[in-house]
C-alpha atoms as a PDB file:
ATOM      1  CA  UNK A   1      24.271  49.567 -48.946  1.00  0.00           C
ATOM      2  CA  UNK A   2      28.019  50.504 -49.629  1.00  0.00           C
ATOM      3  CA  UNK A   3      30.470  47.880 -50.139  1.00  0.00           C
ATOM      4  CA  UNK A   4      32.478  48.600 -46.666  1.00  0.00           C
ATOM      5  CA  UNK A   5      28.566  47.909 -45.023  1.00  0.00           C
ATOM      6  CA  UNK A   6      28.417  44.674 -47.062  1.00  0.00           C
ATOM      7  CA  UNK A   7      32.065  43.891 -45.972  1.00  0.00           C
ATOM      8  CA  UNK A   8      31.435  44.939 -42.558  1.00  0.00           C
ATOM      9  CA  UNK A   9      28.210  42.229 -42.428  1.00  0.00           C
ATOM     10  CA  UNK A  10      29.893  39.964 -44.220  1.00  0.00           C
ATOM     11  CA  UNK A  11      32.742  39.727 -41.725  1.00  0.00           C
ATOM     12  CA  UNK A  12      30.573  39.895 -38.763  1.00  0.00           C
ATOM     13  CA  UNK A  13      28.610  36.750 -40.087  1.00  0.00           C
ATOM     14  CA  UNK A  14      31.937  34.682 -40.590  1.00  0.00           C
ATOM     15  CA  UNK A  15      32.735  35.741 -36.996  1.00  0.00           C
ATOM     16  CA  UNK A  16      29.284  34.794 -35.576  1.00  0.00           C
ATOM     17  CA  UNK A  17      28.988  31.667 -37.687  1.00  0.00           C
ATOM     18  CA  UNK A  18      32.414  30.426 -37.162  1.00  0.00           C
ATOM     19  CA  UNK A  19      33.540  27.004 -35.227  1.00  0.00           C
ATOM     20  CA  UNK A  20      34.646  27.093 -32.072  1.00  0.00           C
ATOM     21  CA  UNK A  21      38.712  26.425 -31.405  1.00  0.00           C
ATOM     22  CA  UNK A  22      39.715  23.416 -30.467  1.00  0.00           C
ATOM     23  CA  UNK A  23      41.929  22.607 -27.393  1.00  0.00           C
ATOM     24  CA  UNK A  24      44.929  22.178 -30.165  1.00  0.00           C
ATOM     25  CA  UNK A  25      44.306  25.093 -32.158  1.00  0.00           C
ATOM     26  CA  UNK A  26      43.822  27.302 -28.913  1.00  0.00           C
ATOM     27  CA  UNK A  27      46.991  25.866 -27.724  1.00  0.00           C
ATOM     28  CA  UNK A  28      48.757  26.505 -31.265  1.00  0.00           C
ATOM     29  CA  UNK A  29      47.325  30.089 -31.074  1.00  0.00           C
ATOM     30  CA  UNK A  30      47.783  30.740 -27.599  1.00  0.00           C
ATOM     31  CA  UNK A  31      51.771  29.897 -28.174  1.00  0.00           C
ATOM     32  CA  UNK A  32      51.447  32.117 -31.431  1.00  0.00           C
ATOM     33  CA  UNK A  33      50.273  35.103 -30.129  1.00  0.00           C
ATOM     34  CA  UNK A  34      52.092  34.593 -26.477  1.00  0.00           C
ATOM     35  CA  UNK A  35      55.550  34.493 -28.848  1.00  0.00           C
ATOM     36  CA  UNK A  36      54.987  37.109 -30.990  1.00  0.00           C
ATOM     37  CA  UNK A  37      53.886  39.461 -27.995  1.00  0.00           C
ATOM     38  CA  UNK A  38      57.252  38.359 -26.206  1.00  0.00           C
ATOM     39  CA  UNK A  39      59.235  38.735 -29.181  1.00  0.00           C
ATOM     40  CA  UNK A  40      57.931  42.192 -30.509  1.00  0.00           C
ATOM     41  CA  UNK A  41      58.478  43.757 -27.025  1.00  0.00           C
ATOM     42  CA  UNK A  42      61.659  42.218 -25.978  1.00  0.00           C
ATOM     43  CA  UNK A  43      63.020  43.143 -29.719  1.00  0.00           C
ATOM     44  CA  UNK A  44      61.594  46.532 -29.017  1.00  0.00           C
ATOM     45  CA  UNK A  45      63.256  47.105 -24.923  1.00  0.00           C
ATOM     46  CA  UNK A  46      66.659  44.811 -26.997  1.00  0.00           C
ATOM     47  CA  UNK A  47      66.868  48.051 -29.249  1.00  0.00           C
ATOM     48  CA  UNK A  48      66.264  50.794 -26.874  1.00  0.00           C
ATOM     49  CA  UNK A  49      68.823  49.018 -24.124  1.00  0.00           C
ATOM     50  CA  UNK A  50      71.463  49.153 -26.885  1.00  0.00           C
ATOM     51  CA  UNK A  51      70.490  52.983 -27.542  1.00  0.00           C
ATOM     52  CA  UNK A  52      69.571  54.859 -24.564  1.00  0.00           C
ATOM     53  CA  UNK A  53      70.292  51.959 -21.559  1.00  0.00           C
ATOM     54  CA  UNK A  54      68.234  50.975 -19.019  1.00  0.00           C
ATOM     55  CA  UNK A  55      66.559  54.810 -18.505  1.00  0.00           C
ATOM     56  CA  UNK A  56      65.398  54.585 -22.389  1.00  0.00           C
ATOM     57  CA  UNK A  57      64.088  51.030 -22.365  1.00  0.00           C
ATOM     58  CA  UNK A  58      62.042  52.327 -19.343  1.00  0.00           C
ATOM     59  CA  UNK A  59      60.884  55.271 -21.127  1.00  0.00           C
ATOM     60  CA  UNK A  60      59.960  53.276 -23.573  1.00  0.00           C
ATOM     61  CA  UNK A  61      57.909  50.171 -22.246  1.00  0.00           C
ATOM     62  CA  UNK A  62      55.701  53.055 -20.150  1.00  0.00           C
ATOM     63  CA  UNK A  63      55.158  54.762 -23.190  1.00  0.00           C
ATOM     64  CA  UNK A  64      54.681  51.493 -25.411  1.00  0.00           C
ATOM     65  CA  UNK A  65      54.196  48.174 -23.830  1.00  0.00           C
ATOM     66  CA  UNK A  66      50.307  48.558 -22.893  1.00  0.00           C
ATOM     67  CA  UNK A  67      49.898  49.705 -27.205  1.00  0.00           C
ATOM     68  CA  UNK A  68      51.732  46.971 -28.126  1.00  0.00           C
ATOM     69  CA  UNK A  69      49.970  44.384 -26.377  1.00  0.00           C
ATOM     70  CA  UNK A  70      47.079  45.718 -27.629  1.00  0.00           C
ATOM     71  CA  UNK A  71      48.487  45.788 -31.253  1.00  0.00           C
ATOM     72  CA  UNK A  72      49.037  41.928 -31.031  1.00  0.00           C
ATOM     73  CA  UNK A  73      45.599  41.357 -29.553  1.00  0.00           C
ATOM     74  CA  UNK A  74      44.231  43.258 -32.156  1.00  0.00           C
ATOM     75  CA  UNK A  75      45.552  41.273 -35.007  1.00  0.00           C
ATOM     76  CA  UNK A  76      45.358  38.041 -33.326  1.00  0.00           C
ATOM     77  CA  UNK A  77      41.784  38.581 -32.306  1.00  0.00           C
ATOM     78  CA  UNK A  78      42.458  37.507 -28.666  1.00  0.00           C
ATOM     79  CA  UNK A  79      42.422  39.411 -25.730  1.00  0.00           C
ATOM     80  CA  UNK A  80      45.680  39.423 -24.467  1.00  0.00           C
ATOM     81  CA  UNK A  81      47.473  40.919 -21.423  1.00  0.00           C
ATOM     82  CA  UNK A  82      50.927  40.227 -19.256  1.00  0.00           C
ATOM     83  CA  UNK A  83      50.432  39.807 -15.391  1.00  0.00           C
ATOM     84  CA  UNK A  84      52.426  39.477 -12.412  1.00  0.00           C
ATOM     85  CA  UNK A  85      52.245  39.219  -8.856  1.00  0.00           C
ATOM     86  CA  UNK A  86      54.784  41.816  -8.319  1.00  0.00           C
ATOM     87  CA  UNK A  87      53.740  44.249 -10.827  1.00  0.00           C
ATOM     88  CA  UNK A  88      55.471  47.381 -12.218  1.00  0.00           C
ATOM     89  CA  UNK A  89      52.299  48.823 -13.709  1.00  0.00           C
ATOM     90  CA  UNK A  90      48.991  48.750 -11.749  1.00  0.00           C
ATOM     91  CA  UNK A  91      47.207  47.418 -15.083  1.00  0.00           C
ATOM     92  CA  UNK A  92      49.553  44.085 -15.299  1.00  0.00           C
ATOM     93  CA  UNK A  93      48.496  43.145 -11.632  1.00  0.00           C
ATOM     94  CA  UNK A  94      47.050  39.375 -11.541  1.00  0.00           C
ATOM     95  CA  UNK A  95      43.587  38.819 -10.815  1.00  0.00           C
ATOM     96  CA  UNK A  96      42.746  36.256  -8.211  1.00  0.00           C
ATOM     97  CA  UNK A  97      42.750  33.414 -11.238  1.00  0.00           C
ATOM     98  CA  UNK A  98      45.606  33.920 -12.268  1.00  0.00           C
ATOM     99  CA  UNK A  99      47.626  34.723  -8.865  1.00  0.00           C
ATOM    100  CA  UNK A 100      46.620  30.622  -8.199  1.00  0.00           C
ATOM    101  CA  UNK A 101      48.696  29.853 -11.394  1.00  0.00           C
ATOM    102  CA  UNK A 102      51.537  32.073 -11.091  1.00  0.00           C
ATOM    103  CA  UNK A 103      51.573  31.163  -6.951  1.00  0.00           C
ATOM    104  CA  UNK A 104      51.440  27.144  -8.614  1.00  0.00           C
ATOM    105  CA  UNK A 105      54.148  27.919 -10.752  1.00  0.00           C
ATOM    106  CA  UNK A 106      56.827  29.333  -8.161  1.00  0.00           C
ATOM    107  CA  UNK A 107      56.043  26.212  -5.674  1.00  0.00           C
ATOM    108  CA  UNK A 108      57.274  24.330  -8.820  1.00  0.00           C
ATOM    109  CA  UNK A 109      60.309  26.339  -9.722  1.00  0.00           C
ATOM    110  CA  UNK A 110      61.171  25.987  -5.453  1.00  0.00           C
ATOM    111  CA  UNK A 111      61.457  22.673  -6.530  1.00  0.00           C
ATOM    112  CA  UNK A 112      64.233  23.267  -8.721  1.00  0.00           C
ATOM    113  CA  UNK A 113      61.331  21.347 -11.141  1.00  0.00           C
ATOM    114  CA  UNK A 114      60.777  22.669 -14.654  1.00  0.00           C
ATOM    115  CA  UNK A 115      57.628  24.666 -14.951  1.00  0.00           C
ATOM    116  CA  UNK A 116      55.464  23.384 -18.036  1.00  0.00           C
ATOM    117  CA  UNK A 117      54.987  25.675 -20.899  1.00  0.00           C
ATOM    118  CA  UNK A 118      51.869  26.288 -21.134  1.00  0.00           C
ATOM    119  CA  UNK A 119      48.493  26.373 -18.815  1.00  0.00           C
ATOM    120  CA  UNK A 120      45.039  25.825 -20.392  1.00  0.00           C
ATOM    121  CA  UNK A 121      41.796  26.722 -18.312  1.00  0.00           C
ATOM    122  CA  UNK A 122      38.272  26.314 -19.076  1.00  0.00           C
ATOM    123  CA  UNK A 123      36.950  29.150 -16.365  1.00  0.00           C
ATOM    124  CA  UNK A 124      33.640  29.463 -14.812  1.00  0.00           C
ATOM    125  CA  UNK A 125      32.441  32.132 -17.062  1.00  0.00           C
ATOM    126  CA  UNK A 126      32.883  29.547 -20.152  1.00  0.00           C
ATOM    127  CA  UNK A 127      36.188  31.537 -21.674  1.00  0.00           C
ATOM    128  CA  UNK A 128      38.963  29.440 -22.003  1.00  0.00           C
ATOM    129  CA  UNK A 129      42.882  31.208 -20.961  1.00  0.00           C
ATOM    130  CA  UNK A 130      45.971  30.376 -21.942  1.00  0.00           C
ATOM    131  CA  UNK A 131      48.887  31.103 -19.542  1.00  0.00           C
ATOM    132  CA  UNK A 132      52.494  30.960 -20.749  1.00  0.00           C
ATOM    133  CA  UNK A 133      55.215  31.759 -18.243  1.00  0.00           C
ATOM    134  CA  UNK A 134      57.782  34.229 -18.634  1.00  0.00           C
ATOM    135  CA  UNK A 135      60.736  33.659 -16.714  1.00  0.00           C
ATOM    136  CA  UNK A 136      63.884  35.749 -16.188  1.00  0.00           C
ATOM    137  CA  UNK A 137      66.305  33.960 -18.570  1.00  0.00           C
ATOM    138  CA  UNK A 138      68.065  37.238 -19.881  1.00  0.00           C
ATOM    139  CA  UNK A 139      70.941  39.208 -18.195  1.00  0.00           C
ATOM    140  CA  UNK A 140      69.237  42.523 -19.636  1.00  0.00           C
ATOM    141  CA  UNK A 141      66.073  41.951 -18.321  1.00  0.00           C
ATOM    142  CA  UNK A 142      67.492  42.173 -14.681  1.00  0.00           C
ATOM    143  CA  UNK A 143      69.025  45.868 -15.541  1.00  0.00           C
ATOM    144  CA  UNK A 144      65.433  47.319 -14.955  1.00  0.00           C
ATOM    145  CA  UNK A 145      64.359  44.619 -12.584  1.00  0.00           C
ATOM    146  CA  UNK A 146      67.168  42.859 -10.947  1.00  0.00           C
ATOM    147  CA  UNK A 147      69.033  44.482  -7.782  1.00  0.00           C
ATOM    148  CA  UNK A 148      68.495  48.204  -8.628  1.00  0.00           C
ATOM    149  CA  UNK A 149      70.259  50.579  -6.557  1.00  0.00           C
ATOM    150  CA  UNK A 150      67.761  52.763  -4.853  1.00  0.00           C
ATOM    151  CA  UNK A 151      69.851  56.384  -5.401  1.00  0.00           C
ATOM    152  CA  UNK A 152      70.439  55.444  -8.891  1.00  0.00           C
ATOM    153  CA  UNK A 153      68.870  57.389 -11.774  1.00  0.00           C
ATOM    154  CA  UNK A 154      67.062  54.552 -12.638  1.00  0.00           C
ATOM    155  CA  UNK A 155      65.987  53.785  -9.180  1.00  0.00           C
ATOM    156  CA  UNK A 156      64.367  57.169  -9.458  1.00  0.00           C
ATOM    157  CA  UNK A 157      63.198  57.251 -12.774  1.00  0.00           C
ATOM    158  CA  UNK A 158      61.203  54.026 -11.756  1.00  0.00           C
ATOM    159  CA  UNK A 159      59.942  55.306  -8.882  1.00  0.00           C
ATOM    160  CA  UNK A 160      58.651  58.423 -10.746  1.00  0.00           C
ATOM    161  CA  UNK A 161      57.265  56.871 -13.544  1.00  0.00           C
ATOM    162  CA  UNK A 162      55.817  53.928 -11.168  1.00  0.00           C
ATOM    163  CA  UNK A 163      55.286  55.161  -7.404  1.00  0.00           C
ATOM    164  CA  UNK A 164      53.662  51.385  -6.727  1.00  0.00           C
ATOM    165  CA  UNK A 165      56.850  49.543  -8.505  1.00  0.00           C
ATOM    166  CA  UNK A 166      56.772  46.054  -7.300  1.00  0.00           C
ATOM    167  CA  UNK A 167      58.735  44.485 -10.036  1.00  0.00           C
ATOM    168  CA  UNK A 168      62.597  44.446  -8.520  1.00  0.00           C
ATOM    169  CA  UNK A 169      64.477  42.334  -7.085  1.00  0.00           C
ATOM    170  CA  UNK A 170      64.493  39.392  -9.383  1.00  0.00           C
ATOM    171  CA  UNK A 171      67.205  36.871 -10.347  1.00  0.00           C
ATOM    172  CA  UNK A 172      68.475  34.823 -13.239  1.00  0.00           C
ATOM    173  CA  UNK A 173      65.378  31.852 -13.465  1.00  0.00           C
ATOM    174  CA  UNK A 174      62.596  33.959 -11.584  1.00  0.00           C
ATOM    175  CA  UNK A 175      58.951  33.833 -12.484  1.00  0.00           C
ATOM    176  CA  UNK A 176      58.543  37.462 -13.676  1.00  0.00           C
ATOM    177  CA  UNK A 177      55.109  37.202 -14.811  1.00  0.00           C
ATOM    178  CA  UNK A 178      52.618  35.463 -17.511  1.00  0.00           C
ATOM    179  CA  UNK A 179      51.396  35.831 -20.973  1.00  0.00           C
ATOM    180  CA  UNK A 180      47.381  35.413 -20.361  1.00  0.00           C
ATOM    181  CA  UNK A 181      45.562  34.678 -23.823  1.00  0.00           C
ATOM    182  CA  UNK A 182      41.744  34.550 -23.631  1.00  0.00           C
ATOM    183  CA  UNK A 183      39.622  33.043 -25.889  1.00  0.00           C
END
């Protein structure tokens, strides 16, 4: 046996042979992981926004977001995916699960009440999720999916890039979407 093949077993062992999370720790790593993804892509769209406008961080987040998400699940060793019940991309739309908590969280917010951070749920298939909120707290965000025009360039470079778009029409303090973390 070559060392990668004793490595490789090795590893798998530690995996299969490792504790279970606690509530804390998947709350710590849900936060961790639900940060960094938010982080790495709004630094990423923050760049591109400054450099090409609105048309480039569109480009962009169809060409990257899905690979970056996957990037951060990869080295967090969580499955991890952002959802929303008005969806730009067909892949982010919430499953019936997680439409309940994002449909819980805007009865809050039309309560003018603060929505919590986080959401942890045991589900019937014995994973536990972690939800985090995103909310529209940027002016840039709302450049790609505030008011948009609809014979704008971007307006058309949405619609040709996402012939489904669902994701317009948002204002300062909307619920845009969730992080979901899965354990």
């Amino acid at each position: 046996m070559n060392q990668k093949s004793v490595f490789s077993l090795l590893f798998i062992s530690s995996l299969l042979m490792a504790e279970p999370l606690s509530q804390e720790q998947m709350i710590q790593k849900g936060t961790e992981v639900s940060t960094a993804l938010v982080q790495k892509l709004g630094g990423e769209l923050k760049t591109q926004m400054q450099s090409g406008g609105p048309l480039a961080a569109l480009h962009f987040c169809s060409q990257n977001a899905l690979s970056l998400t996957d990037q951060i699940a990869k080295e967090s060793g969580t499955s991890v995916k952002r959802v929303s019940l008005q969806n730009r991309n067909p892949v982010n739309a919430a499953t019936p699960e997680e439409k309940a908590v994002l449909s819980q969280w805007q009865e809050i917010l039309k309560k003018s009440e603060a929505l919590p951070p986080y959401k942890l749920t045991k589900l019937s298939n014995g994973h536990t999720v972690y939800y985090k909120p995103i909310v529209i707290n940027n002016e840039a965000c709302l450049k790609c999916h505030g008011d948009i025009a609809g014979d704008s360039p971007l307006a058309k470079a949405i619609k040709e890039t996402y012939p489904e778009d669902h994701a317009t029409g948002y204002k300062m303090g909307d619920l845009r979407g969730m992080v979901v973390v899965a354990f």
